[in-house]
N, C-alpha and C. Protein backbone atom coordinates (compact mmCIF):
# COMPACT_ATOMS: atom_id res chain seq x y z
N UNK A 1 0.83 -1.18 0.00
CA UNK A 1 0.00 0.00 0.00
C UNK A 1 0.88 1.25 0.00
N UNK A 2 0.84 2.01 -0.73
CA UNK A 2 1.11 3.58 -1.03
C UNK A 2 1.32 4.17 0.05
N UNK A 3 2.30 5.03 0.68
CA UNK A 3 1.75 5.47 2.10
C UNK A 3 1.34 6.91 1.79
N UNK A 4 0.67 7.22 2.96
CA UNK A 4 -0.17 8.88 2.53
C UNK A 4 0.61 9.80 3.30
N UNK A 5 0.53 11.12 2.56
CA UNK A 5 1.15 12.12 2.70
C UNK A 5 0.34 13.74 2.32
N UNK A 6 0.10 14.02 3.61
CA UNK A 6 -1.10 14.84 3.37
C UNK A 6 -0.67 16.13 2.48
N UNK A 7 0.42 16.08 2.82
CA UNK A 7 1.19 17.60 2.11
C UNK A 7 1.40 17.86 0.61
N UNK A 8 0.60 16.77 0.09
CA UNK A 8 0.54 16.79 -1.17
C UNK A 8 -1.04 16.90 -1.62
N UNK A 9 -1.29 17.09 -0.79
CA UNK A 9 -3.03 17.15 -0.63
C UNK A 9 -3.10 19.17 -0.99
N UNK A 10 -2.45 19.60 0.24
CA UNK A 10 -2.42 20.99 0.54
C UNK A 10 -1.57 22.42 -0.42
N UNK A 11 -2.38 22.82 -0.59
CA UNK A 11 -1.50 23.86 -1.78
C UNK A 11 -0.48 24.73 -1.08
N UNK A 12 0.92 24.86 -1.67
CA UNK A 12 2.06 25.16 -1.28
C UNK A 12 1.96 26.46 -0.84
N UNK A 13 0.76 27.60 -1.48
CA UNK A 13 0.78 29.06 -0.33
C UNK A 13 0.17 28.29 1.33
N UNK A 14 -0.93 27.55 1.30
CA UNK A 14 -0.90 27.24 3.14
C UNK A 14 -0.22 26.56 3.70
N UNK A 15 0.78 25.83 2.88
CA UNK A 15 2.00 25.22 3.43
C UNK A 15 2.85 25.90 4.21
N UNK A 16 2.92 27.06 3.39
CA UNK A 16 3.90 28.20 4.03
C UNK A 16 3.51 29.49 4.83
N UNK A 17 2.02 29.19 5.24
CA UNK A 17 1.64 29.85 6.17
C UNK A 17 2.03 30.06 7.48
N UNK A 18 2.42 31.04 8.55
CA UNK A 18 2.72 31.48 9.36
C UNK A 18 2.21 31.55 10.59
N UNK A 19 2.14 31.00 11.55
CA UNK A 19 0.46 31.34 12.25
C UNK A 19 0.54 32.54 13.45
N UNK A 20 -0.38 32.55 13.38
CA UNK A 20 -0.29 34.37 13.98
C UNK A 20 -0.01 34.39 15.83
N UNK A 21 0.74 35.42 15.76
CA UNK A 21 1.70 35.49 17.14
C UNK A 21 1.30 37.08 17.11
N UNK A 22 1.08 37.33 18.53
CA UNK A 22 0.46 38.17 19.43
C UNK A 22 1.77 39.10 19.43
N UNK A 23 1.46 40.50 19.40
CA UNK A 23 2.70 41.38 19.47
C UNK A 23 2.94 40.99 21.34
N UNK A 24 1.90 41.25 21.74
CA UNK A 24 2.24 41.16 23.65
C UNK A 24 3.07 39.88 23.65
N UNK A 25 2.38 38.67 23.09
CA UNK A 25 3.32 37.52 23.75
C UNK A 25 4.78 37.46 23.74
N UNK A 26 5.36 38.42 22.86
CA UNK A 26 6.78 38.81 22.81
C UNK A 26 7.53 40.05 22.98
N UNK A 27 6.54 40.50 24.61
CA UNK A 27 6.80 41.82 24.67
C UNK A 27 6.41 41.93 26.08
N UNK A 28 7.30 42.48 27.10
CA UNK A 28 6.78 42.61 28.62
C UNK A 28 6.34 44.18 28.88
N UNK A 29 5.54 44.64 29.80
CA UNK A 29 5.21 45.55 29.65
C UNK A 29 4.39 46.00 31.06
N UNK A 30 4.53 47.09 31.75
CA UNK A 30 4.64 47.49 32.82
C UNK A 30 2.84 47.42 33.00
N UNK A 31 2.05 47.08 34.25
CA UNK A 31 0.45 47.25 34.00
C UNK A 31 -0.17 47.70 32.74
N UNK A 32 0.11 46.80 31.64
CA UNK A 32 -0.87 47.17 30.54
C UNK A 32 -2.05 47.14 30.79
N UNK A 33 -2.33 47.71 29.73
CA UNK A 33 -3.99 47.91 29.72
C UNK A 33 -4.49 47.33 28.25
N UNK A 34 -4.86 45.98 28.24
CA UNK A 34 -5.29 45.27 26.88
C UNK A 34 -6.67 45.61 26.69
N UNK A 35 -6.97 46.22 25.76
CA UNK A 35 -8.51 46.12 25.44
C UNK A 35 -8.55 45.44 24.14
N UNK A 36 -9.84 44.67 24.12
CA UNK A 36 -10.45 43.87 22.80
C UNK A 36 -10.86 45.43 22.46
N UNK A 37 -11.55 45.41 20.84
CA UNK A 37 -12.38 46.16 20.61
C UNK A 37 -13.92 46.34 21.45
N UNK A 38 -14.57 44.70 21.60
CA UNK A 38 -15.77 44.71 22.30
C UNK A 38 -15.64 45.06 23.91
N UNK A 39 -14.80 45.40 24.45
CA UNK A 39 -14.10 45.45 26.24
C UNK A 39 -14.31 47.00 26.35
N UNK A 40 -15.23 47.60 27.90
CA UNK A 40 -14.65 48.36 28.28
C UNK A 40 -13.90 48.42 28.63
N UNK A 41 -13.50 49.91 29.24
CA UNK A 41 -12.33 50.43 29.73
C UNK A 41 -12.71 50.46 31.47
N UNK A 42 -13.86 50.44 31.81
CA UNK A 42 -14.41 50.73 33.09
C UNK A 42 -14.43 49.29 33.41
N UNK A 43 -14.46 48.96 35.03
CA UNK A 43 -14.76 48.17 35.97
C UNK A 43 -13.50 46.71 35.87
N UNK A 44 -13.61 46.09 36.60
CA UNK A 44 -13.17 44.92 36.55
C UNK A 44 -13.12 43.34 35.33
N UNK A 45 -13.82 43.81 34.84
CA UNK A 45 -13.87 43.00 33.78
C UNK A 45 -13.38 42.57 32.76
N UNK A 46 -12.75 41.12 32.68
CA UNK A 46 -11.45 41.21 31.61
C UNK A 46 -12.39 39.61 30.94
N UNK A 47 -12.95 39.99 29.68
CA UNK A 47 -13.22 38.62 29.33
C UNK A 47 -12.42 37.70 28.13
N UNK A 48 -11.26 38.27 28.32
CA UNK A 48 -10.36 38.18 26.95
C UNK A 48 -8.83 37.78 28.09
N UNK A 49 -9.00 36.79 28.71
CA UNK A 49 -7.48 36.62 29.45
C UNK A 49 -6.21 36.75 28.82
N UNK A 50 -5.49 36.16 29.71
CA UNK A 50 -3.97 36.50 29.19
C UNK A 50 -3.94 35.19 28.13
N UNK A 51 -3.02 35.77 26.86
CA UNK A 51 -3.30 35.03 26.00
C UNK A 51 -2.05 33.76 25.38
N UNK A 52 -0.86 34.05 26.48
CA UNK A 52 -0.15 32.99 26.90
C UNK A 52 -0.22 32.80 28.27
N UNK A 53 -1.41 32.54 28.95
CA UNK A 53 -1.35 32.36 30.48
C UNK A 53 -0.03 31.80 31.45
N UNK A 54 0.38 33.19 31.13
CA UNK A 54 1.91 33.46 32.12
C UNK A 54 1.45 32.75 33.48
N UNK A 55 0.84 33.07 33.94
CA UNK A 55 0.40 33.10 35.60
C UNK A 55 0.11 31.74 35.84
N UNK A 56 -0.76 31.18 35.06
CA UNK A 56 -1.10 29.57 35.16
C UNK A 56 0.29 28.36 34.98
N UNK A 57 1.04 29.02 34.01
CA UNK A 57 2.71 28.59 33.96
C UNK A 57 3.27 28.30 35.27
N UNK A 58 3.47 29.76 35.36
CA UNK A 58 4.23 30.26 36.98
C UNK A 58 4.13 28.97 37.40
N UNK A 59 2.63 28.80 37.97
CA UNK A 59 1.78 28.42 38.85
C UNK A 59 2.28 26.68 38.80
N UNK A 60 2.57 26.24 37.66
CA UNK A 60 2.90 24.66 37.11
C UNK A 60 4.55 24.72 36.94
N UNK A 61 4.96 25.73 37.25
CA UNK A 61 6.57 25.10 37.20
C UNK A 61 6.88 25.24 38.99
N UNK A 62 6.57 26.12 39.61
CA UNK A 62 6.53 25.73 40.95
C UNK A 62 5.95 24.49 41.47
């Protein structure tokens, strides 16, 4: 039997696609203030977490 090889399936521009990386995740930065477009700016409310959950890391290498 033939063996399969999906990459011949897939056209060579999404082959060489890039996948998208967060300017923050490679960038530290003193109390930012992240807003989505849909996010206020008022109250406590963050429904868009951290989007390499630094803190949950921390939290698993200790």
């Amino acid at each position: 039997m033939k063996e399969f090889n999906i990459n011949q399936l897939v056209r060579k521009n999404i082959l060489e696609l890039q996948p998208y990386v967060s300017f923050r995740d490679h960038n530290e930065f003193v109390k930012p203030v992240l807003l989505d477009a849909n996010e206020s700016p008022f109250g406590e409310f963050n429904r868009y977490p951290d989007s390499t959950q630094k803190k949950s890391n921390r939290n698993y290498q200790n």
